[in-house]
C-alpha atoms as a PDB file:
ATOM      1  CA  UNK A   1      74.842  50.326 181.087  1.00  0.00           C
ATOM      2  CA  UNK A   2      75.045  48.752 177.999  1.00  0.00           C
ATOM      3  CA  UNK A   3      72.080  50.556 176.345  1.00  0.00           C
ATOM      4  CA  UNK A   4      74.267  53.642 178.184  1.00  0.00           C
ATOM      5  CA  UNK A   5      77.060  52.205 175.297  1.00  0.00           C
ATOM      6  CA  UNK A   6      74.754  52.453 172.168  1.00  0.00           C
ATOM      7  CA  UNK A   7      73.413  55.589 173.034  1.00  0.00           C
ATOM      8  CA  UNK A   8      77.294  56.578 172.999  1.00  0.00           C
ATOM      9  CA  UNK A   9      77.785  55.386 169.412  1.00  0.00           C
ATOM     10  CA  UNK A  10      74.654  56.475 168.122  1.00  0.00           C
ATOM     11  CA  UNK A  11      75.989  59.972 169.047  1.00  0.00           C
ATOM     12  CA  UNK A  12      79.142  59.599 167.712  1.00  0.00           C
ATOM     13  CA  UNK A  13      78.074  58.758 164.931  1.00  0.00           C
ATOM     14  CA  UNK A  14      76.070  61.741 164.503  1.00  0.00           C
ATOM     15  CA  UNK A  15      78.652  64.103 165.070  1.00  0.00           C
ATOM     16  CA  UNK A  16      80.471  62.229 162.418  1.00  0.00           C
ATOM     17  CA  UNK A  17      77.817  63.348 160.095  1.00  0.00           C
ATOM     18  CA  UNK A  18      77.282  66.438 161.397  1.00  0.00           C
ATOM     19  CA  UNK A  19      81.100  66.774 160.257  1.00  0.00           C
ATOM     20  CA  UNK A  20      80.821  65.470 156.941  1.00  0.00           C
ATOM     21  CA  UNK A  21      77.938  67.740 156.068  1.00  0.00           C
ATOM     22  CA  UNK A  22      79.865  70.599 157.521  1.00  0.00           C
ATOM     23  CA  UNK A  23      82.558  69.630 155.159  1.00  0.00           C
ATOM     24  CA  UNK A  24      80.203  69.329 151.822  1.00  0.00           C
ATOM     25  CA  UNK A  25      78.563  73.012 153.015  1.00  0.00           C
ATOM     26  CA  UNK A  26      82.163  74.313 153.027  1.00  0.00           C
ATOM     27  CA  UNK A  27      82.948  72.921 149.810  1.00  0.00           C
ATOM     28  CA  UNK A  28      80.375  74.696 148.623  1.00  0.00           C
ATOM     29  CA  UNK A  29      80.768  77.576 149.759  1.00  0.00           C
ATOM     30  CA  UNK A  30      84.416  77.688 148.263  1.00  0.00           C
ATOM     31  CA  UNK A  31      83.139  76.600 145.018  1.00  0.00           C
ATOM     32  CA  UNK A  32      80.253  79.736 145.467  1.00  0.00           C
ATOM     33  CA  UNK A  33      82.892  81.927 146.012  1.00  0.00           C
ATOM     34  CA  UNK A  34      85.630  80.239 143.554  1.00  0.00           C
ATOM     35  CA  UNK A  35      82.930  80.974 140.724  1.00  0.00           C
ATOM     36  CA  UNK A  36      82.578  84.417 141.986  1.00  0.00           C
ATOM     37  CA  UNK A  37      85.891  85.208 141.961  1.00  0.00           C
ATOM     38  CA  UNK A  38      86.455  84.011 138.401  1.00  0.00           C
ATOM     39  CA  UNK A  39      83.140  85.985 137.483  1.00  0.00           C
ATOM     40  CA  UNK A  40      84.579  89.303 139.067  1.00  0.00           C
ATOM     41  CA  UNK A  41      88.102  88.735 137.064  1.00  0.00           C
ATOM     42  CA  UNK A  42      86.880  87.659 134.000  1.00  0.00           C
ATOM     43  CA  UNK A  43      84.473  91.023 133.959  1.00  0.00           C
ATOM     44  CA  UNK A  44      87.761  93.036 135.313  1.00  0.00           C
ATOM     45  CA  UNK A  45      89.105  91.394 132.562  1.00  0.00           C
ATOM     46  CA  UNK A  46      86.183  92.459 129.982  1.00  0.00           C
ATOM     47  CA  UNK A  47      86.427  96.458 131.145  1.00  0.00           C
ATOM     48  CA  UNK A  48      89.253  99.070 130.566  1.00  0.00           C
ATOM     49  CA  UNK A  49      91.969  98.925 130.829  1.00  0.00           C
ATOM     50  CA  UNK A  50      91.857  95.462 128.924  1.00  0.00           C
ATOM     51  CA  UNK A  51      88.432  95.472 127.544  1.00  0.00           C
ATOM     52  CA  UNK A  52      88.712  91.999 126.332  1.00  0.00           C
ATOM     53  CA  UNK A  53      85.473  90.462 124.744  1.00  0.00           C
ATOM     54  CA  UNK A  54      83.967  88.015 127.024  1.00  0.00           C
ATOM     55  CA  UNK A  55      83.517  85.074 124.524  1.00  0.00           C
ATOM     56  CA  UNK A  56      87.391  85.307 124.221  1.00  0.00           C
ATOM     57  CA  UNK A  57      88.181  86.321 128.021  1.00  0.00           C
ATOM     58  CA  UNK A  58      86.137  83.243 129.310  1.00  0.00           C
ATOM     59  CA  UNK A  59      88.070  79.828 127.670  1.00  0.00           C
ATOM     60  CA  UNK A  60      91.076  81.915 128.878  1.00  0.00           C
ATOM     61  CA  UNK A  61      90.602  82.241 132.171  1.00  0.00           C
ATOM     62  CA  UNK A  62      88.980  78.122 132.051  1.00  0.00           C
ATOM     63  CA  UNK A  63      92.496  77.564 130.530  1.00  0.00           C
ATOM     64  CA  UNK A  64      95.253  79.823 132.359  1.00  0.00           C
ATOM     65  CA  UNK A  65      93.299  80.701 135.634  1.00  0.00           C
ATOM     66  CA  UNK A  66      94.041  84.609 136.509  1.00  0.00           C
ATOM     67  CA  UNK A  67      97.207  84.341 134.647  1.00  0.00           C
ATOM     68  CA  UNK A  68      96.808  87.835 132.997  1.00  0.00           C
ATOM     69  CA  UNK A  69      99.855  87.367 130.752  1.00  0.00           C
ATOM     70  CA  UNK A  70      98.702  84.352 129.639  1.00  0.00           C
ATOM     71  CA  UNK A  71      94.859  85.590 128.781  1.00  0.00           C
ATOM     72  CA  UNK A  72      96.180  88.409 126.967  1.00  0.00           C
ATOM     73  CA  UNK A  73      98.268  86.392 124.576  1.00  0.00           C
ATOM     74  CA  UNK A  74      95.511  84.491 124.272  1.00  0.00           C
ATOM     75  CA  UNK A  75      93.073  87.163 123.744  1.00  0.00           C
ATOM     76  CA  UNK A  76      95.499  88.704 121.382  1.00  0.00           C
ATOM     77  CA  UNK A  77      96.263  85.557 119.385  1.00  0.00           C
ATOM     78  CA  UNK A  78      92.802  84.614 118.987  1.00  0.00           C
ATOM     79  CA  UNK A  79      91.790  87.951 117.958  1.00  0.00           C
ATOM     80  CA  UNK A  80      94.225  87.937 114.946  1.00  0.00           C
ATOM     81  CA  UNK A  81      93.082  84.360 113.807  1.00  0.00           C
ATOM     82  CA  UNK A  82      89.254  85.483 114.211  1.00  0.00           C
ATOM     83  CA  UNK A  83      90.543  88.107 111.669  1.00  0.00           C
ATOM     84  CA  UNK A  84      91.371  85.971 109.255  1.00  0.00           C
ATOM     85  CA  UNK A  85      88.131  84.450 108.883  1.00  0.00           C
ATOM     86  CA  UNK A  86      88.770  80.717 110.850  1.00  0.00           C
ATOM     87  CA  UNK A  87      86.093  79.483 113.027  1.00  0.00           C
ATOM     88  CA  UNK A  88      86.344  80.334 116.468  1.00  0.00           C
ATOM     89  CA  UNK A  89      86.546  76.120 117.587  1.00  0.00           C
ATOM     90  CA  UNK A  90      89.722  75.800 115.300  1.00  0.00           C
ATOM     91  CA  UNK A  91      91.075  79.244 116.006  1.00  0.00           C
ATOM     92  CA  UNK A  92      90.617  77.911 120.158  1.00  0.00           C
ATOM     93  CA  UNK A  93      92.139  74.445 119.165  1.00  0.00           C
ATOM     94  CA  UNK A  94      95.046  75.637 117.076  1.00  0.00           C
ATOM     95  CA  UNK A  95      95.879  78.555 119.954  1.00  0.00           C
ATOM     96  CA  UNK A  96      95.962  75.365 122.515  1.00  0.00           C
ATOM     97  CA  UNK A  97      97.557  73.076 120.486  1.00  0.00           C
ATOM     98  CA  UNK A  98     100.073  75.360 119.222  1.00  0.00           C
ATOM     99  CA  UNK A  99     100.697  76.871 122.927  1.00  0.00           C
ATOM    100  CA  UNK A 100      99.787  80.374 121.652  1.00  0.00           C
ATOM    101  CA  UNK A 101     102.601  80.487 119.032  1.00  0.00           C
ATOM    102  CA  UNK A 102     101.338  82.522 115.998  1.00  0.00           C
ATOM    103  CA  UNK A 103     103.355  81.555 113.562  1.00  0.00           C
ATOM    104  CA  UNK A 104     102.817  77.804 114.479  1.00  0.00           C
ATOM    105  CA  UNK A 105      98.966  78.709 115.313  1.00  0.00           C
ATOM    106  CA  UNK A 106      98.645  80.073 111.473  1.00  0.00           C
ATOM    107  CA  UNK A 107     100.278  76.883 109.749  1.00  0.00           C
ATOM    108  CA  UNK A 108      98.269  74.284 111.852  1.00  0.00           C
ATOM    109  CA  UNK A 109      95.211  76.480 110.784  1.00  0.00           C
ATOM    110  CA  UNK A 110      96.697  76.387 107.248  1.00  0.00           C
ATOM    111  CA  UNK A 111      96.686  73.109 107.307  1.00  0.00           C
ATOM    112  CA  UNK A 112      93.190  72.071 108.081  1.00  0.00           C
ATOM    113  CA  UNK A 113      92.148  73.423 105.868  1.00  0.00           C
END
């Protein structure tokens, strides 16, 4: 009976694995389609009717999610400080930094230099 006990246990235990691997698979699987997601709305993002470039569209959406407002200031605002001839890492720093304030954006910018 008592080898009845272990037997038991061992198969508990099993399932518990069996459970925690279930678990990691479904992670996984919400990551997979998490990153797929993002990959779909960043390229709805890239085509009309926003046509945002994709090296802009893609720190946006790490930063703000699908917040649309917030990727299109962001777009906007770094398109403007691209224009004026700032490297994209400080442009992307003084946009964050500056929580996509313009005016603010263009002094810190200013500023470094």
């Amino acid at each position: 009976d008592h080898l009845h006990d272990i037997h038991l246990h061992q198969q508990q235990h099993n399932q518990m694995d069996n459970n925690n691997n279930q678990q990691q698979i479904q992670q996984i699987q919400q990551q997979q389609q998490y990153i797929r997601q993002q990959e779909l709305f960043i390229s709805s993002m890239c085509s009309p009717p926003y046509g945002f470039p994709k090296r802009l569209v893609e720190p946006a959406v790490q930063l703000f999610g699908q917040n649309i407002e917030k990727i299109t200031q962001y777009v906007g605002l770094m398109d403007q400080l691209l224009d004026m001839g700032f490297s994209h890492e400080l442009c992307h720093e003084s946009a964050i930094v500056n929580d996509l304030d313009f005016d603010r954006s263009i002094d810190y910018l200013v500023s470094k230099q």
